[in-house]
N, C-alpha and C. Protein backbone atom coordinates (compact mmCIF):
# COMPACT_ATOMS: atom_id res chain seq x y z
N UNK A 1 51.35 114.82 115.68
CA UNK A 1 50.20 114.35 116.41
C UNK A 1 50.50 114.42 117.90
N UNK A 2 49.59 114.90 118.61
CA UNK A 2 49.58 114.69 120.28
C UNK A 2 49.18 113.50 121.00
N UNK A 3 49.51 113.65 121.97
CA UNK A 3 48.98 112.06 122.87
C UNK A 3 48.23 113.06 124.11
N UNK A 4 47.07 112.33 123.97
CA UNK A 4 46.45 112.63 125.71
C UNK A 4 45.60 111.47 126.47
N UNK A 5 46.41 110.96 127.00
CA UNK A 5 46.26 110.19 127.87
C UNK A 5 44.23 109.59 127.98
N UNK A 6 43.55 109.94 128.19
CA UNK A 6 42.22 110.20 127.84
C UNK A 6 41.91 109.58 126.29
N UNK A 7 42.48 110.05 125.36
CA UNK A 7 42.25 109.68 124.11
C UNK A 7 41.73 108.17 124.06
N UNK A 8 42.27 107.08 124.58
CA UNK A 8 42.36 105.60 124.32
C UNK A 8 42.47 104.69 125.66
N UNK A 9 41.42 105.11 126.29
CA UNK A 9 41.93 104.49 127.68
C UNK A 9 41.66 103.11 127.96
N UNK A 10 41.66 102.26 127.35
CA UNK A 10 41.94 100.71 127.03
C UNK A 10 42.50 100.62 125.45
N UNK A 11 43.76 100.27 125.33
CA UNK A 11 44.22 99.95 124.30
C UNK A 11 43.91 98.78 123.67
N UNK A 12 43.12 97.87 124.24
CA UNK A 12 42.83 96.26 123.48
C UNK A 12 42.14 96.80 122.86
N UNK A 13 40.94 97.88 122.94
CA UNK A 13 39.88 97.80 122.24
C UNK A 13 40.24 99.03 120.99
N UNK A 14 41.55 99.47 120.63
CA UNK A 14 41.95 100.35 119.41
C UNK A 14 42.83 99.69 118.68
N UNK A 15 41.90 99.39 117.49
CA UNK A 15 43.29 98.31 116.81
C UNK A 15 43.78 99.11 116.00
N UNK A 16 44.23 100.61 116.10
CA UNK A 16 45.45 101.23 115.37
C UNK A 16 46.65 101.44 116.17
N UNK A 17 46.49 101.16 117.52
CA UNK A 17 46.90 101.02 118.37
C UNK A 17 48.75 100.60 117.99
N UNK A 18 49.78 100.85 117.98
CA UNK A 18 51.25 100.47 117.36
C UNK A 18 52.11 100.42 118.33
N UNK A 19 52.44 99.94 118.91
CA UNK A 19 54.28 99.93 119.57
C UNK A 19 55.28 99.34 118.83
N UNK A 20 55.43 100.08 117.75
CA UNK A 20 56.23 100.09 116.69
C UNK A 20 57.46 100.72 117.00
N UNK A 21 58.78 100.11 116.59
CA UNK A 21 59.94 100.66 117.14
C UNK A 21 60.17 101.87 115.63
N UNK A 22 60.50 103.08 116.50
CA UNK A 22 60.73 104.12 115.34
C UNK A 22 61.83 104.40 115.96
N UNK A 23 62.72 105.21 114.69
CA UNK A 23 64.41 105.37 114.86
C UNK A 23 64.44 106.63 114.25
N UNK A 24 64.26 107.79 114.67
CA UNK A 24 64.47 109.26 114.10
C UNK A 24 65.95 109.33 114.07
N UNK A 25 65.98 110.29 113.53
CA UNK A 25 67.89 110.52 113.10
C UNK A 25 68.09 110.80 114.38
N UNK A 26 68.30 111.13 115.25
CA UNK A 26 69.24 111.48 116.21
C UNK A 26 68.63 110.50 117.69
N UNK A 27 67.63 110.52 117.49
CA UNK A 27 66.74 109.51 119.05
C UNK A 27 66.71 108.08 118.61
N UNK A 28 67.34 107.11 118.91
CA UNK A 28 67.37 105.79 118.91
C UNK A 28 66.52 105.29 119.55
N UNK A 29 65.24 105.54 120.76
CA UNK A 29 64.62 105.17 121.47
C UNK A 29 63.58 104.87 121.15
N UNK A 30 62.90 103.80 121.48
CA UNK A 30 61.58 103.25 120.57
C UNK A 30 60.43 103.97 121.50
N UNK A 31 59.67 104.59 120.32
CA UNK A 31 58.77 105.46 120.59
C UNK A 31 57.59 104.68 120.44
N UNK A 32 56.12 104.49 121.31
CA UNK A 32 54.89 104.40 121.16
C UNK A 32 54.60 105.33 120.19
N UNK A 33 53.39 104.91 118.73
CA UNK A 33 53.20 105.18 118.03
C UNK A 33 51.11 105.66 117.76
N UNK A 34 50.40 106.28 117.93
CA UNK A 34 49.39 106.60 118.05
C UNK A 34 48.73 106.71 116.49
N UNK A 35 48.28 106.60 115.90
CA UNK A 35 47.86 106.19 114.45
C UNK A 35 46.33 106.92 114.38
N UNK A 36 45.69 107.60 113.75
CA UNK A 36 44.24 108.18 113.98
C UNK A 36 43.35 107.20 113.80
N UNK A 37 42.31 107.31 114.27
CA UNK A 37 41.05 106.57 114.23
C UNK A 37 39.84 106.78 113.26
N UNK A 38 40.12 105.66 112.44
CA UNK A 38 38.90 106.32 111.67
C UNK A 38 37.56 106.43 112.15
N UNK A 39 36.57 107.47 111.63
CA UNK A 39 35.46 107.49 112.37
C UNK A 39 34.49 106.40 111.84
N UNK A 40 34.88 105.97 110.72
CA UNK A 40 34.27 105.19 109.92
C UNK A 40 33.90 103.69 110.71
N UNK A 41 35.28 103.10 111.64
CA UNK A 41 34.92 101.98 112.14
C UNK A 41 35.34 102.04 113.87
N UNK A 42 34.69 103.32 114.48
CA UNK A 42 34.32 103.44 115.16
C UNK A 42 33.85 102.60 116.43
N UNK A 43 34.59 101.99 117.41
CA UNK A 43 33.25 101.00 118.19
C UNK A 43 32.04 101.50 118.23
N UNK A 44 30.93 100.84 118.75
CA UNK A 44 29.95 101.45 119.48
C UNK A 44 30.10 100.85 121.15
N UNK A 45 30.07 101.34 122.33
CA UNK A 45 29.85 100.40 123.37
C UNK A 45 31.00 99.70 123.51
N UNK A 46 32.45 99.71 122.90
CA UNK A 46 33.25 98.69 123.34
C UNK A 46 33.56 98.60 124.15
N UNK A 47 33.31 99.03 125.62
CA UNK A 47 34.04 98.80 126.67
C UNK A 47 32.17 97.73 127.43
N UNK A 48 31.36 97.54 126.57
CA UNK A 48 30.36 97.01 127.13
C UNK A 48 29.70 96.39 126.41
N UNK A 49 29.92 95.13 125.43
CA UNK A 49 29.66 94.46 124.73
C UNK A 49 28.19 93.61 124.80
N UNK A 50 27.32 93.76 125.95
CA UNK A 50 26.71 93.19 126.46
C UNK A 50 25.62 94.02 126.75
N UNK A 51 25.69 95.24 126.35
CA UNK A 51 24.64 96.46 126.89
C UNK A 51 23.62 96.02 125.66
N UNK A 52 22.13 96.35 126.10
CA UNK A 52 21.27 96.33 125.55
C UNK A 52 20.73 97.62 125.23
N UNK A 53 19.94 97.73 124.46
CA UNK A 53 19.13 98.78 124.25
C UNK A 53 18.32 99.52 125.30
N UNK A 54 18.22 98.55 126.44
CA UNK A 54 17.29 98.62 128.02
C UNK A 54 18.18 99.79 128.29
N UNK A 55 19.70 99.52 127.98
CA UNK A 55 20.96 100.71 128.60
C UNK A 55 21.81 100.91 129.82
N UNK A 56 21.28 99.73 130.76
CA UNK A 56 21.70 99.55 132.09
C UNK A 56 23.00 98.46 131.82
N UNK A 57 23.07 97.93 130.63
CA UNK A 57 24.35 96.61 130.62
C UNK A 57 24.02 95.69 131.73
N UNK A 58 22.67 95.65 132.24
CA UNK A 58 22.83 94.44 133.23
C UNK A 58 21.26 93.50 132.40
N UNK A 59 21.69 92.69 131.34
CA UNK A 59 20.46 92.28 130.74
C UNK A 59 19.46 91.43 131.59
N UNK A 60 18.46 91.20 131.70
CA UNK A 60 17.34 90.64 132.30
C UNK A 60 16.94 90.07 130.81
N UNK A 61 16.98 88.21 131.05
CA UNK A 61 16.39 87.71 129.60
C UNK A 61 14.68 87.85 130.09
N UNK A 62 14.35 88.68 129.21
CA UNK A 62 12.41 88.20 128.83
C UNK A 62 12.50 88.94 128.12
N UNK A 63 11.10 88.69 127.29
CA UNK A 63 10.52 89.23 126.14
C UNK A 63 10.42 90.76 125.97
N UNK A 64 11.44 91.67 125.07
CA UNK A 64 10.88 93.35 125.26
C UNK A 64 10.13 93.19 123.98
N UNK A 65 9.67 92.26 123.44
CA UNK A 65 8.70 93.36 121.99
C UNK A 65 7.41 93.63 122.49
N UNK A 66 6.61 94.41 121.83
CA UNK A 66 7.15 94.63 120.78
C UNK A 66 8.18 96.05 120.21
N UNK A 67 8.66 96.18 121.30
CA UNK A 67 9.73 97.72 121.58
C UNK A 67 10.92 97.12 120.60
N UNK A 68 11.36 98.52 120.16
CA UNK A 68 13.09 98.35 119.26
C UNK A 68 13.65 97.59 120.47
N UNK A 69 14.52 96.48 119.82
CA UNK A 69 15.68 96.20 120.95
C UNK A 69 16.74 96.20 120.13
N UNK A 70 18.16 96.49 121.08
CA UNK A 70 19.15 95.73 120.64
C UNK A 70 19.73 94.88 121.60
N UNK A 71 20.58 94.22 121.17
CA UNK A 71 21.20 93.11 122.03
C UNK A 71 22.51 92.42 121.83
N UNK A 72 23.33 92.10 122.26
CA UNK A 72 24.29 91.24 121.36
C UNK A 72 24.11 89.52 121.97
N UNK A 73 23.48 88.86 120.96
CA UNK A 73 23.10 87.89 120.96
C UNK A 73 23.18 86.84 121.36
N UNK A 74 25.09 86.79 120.94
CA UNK A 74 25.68 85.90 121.10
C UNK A 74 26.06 85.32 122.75
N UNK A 75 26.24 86.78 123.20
CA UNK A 75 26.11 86.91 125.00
C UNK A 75 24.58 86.48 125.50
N UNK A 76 24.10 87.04 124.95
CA UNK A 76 22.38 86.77 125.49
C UNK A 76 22.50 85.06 125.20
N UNK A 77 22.12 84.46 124.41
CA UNK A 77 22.69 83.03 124.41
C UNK A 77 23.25 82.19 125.04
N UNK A 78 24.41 82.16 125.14
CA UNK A 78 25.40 81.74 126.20
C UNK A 78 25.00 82.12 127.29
N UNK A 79 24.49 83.03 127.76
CA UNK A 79 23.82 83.45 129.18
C UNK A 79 22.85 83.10 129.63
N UNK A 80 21.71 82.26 128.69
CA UNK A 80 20.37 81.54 129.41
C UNK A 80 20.70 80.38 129.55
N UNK A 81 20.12 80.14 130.38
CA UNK A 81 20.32 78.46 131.31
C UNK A 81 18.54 78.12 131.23
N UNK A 82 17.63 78.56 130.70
CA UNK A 82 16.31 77.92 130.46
C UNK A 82 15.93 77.20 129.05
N UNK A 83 14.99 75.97 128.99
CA UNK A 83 15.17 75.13 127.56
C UNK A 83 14.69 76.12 126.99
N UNK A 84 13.66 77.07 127.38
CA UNK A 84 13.42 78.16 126.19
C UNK A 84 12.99 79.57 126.52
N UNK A 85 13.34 80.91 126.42
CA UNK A 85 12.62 81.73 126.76
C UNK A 85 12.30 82.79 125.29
N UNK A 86 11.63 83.59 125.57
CA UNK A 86 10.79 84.50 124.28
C UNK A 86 12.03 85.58 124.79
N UNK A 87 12.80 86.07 123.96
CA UNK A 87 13.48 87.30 123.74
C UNK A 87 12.55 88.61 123.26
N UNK A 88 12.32 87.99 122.47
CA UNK A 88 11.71 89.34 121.56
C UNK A 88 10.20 88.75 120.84
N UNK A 89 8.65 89.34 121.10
CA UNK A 89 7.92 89.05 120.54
C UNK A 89 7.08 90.15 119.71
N UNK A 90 7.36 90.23 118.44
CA UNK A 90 6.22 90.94 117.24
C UNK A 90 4.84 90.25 116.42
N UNK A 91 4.59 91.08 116.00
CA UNK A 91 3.29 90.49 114.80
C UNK A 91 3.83 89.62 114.61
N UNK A 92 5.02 89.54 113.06
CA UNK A 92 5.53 88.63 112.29
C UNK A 92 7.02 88.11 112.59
N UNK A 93 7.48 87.99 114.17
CA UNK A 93 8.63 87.33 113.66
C UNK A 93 8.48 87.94 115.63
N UNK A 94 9.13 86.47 116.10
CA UNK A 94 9.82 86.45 117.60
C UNK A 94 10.97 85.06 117.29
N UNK A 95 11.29 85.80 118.46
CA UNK A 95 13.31 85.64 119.18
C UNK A 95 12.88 84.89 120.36
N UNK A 96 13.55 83.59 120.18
CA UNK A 96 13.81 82.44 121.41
C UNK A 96 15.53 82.60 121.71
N UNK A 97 15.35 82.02 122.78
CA UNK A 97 16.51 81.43 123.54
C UNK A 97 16.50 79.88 123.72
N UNK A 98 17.54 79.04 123.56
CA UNK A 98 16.87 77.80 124.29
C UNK A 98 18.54 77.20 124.61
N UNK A 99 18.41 75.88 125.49
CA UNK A 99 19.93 75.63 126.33
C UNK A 99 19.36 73.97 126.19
N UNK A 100 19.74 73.25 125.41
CA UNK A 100 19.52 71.84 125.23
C UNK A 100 20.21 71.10 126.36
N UNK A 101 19.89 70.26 126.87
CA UNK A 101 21.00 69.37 127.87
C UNK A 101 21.70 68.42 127.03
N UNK A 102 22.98 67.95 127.42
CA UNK A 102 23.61 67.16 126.90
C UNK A 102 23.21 65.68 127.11
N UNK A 103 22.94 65.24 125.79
CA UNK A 103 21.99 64.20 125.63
C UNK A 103 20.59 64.17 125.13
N UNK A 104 19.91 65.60 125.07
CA UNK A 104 18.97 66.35 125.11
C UNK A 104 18.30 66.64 123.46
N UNK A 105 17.02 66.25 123.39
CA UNK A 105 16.37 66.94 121.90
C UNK A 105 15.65 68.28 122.20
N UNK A 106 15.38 68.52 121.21
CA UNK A 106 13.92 69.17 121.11
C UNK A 106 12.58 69.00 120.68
N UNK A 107 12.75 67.68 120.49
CA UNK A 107 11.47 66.94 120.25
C UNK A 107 11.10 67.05 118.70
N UNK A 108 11.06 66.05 118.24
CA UNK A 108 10.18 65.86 117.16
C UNK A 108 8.77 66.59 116.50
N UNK A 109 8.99 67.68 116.59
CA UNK A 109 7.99 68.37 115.84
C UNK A 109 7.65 69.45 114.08
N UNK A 110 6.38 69.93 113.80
CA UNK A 110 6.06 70.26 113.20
C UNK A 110 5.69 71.78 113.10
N UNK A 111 5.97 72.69 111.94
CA UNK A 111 5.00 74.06 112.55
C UNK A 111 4.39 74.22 110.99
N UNK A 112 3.36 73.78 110.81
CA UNK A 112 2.18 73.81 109.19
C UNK A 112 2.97 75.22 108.69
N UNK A 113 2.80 76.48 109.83
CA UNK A 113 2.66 77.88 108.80
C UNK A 113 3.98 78.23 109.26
N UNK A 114 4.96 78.36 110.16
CA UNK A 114 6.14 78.90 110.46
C UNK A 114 7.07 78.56 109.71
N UNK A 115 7.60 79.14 108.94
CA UNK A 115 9.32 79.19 109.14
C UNK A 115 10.23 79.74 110.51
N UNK A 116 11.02 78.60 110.25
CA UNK A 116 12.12 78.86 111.57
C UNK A 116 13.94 79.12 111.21
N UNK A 117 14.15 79.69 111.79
CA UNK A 117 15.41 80.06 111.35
C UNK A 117 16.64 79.98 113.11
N UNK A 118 17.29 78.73 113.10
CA UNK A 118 18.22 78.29 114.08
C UNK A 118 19.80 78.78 113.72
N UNK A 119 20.23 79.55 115.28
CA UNK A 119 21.84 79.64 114.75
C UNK A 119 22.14 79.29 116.23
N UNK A 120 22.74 78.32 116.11
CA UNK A 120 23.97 77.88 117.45
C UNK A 120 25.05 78.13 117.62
N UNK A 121 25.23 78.79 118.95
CA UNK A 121 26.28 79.96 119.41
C UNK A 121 27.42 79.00 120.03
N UNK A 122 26.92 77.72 120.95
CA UNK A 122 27.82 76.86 121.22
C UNK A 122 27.38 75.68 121.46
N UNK A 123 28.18 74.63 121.19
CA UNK A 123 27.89 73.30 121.46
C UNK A 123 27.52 72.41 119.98
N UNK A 124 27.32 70.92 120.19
CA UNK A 124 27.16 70.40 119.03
C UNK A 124 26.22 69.17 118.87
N UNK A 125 25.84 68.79 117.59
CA UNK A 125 24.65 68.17 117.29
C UNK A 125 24.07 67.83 116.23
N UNK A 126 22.91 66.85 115.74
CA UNK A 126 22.63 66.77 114.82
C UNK A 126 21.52 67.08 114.23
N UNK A 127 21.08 67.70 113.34
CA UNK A 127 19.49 68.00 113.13
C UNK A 127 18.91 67.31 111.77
N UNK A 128 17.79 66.67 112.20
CA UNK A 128 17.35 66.25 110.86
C UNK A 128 15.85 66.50 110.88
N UNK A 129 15.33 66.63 109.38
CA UNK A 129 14.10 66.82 108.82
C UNK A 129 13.72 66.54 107.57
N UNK A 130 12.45 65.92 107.64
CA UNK A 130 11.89 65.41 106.19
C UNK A 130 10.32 65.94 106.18
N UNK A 131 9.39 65.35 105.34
CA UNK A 131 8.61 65.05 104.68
C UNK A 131 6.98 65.00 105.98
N UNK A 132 8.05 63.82 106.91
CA UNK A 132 6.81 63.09 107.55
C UNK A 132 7.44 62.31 108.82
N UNK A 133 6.71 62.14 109.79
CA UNK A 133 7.38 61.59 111.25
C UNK A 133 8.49 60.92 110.71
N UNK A 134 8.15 59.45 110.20
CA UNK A 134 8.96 58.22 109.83
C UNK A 134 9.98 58.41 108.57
N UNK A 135 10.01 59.85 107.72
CA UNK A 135 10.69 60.26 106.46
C UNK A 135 11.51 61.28 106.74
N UNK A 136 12.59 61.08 108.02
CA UNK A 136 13.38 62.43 108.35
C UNK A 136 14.61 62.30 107.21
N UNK A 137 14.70 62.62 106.12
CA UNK A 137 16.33 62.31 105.25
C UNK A 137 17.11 62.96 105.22
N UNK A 138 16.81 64.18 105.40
CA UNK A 138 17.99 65.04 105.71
C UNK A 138 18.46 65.11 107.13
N UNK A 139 19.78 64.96 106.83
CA UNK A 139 20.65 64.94 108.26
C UNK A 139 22.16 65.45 108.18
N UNK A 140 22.48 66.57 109.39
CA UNK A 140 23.87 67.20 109.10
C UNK A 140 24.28 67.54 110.58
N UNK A 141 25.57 67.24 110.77
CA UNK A 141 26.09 67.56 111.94
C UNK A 141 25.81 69.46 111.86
N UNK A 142 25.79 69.66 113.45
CA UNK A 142 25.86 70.64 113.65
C UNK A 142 26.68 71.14 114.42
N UNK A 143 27.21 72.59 114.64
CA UNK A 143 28.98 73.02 115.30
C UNK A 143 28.48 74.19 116.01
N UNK A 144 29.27 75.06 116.32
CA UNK A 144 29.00 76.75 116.82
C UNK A 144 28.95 77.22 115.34
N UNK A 145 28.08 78.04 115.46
CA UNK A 145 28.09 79.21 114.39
C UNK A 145 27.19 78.66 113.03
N UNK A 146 26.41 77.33 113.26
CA UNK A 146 26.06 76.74 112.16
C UNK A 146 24.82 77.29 112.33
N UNK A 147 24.08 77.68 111.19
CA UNK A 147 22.56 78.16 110.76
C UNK A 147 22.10 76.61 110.26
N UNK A 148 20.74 76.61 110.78
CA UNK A 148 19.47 75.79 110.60
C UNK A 148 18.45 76.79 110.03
N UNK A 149 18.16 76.23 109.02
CA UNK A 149 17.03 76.81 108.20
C UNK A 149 15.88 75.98 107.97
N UNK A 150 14.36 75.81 108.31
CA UNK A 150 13.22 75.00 108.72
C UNK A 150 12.05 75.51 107.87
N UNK A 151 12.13 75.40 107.19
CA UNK A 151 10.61 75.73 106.04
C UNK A 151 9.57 75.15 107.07
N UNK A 152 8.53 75.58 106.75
CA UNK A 152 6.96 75.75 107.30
C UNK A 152 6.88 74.38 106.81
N UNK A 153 5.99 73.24 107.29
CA UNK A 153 5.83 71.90 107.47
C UNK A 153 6.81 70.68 107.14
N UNK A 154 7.88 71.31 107.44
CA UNK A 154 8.81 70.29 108.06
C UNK A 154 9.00 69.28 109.11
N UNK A 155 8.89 68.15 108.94
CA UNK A 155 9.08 67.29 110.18
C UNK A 155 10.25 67.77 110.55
N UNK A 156 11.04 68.29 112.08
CA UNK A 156 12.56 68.77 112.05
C UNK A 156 12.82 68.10 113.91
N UNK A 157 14.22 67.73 114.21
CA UNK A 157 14.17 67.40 115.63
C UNK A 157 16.12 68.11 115.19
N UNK A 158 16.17 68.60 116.71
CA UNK A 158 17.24 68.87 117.19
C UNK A 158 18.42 68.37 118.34
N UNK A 159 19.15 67.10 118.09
CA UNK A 159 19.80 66.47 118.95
C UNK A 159 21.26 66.86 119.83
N UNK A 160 21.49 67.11 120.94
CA UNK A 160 23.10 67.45 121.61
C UNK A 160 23.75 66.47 121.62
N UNK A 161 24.60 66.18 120.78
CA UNK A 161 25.25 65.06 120.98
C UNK A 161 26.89 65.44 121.54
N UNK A 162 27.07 66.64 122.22
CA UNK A 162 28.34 66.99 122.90
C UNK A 162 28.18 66.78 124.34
N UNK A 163 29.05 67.82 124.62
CA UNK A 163 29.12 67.44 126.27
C UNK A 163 29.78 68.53 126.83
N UNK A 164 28.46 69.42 126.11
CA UNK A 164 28.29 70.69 126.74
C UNK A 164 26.59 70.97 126.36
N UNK A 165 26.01 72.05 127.72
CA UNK A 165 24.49 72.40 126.53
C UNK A 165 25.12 73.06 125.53
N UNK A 166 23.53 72.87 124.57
CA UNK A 166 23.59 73.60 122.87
C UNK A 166 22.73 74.58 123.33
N UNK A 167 23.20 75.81 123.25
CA UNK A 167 22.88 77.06 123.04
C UNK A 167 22.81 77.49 121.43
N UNK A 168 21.56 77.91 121.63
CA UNK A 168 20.78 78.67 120.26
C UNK A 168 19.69 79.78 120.73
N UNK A 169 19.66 80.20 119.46
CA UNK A 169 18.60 80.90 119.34
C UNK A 169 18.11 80.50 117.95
N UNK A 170 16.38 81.05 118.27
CA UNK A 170 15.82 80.49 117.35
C UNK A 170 14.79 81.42 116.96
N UNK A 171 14.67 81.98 115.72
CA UNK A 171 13.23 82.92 115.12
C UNK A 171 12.43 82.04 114.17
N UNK A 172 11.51 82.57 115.06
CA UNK A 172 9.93 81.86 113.90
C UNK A 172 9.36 82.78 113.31
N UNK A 173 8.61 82.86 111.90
CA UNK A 173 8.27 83.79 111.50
C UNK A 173 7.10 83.56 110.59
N UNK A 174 5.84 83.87 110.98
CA UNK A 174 5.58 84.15 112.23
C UNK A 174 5.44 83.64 113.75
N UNK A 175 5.55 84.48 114.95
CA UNK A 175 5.73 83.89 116.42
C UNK A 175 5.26 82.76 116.66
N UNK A 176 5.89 81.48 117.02
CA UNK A 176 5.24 80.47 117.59
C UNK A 176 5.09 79.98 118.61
N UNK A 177 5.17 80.76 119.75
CA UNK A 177 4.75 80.80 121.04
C UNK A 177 4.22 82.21 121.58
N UNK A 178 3.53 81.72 122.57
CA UNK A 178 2.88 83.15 123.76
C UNK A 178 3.78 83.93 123.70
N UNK A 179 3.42 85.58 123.67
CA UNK A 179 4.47 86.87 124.33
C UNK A 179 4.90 85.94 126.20
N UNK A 180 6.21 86.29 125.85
CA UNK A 180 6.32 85.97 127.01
C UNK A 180 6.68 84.72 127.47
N UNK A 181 7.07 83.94 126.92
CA UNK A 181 7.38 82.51 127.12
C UNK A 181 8.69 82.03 127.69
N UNK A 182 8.71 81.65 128.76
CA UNK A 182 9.38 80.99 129.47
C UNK A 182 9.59 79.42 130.06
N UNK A 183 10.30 78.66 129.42
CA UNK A 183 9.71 77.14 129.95
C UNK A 183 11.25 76.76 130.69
N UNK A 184 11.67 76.58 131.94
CA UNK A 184 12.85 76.42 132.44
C UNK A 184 13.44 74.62 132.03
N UNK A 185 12.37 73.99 131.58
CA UNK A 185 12.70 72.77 131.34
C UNK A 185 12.16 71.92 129.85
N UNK A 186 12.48 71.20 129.24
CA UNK A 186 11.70 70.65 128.21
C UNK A 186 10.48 69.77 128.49
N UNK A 187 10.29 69.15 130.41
CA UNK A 187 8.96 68.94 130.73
C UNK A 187 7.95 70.12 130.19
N UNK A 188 8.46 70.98 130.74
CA UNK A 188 8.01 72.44 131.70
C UNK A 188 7.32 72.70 129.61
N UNK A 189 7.80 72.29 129.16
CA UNK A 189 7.66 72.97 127.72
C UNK A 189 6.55 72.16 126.92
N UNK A 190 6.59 70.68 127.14
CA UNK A 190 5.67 69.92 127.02
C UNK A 190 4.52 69.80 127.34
N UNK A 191 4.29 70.36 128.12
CA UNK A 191 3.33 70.33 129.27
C UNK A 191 2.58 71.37 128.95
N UNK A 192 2.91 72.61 128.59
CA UNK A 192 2.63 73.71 128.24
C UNK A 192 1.71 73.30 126.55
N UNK A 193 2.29 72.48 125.98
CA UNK A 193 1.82 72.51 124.41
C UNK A 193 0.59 71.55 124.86
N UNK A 194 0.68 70.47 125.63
CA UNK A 194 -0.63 69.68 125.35
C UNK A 194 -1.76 71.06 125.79
């Protein structure tokens, strides 16, 4: 096998990557070891983890639907500082952002026809939902990486009880806000629903 310099030009991001000590019969000297790449697991973008489908790698959060997007999420997330913005809006299914303050809900509400589907990227909290305002019984701490799942007329509230914001994202399906939604605050969001 050859080496050309070009081949791998960040080694963090090739995990066949070896500096393995090899001992040929006559060369005692530990040789760097180059291993092939399968095409199979391939990066896409690894040197830009953060590039969108837009293609510039410099994301701007608002709403692109109803256009293909891609995104990596988890960055998009961690990167909004507003209680909620519209990522992505379709017919049947839009993409929120939202950044809870510490100490912070999301209010006690209802959606008759939505299902909602919550995954928190960081921070922690508790969410509960029942039946009816005064009948919330289900209740479970929440961590990074934990999915919330919200059937259509659920009483459901979302609490930060860390001390950091809770970053999530959140899909309703179908959309339950305006194309385009931006509320920089949970006034700002209130205010908007009356």
């Amino acid at each position: 096998m050859y080496y050309d310099p070009r081949m791998y030009q960040n080694q963090n991001y090739y995990p066949y990557y070896v500096n393995a000590p090899m001992f040929p019969m006559y060369d005692y000297e530990r040789q760097s070891v180059y291993w092939d790449y399968p095409a199979e697991v391939a990066p896409v973008n690894s040197y830009n983890h953060f590039r969108s489908s837009i293609g510039n790698g410099n994301n701007m959060l608002k709403d692109y639907g109803p256009n293909p997007f891609v995104i990596n999420i988890d960055q998009a997330t961690k990167q909004n500082a507003t209680y909620r913005t519209a990522l992505w809006t379709g017919e049947y299914l839009q993409i929120t952002l939202m950044s809870i303050d510490v100490g912070g809900d999301i209010g006690l509400e209802m959606h008759p026809d939505v299902d909602q589907f919550i995954r928190v990227e960081q921070g922690q909290g508790v969410t509960r939902m029942g039946d009816s305002e005064n009948n919330l019984d289900f209740e479970r701490n929440i961590y990074d990486d934990s999915a919330i799942v919200i059937p259509a007329g659920k009483w459901h509230n979302l609490i930060n009880t860390g001390n950091v914001p809770l970053k999530l994202y959140s899909i309703y399906a179908p959309p339950n806000h305006p194309f385009g939604t931006v509320h920089k605050t949970k006034a700002e969001a209130m205010a908007a629903e009356d």
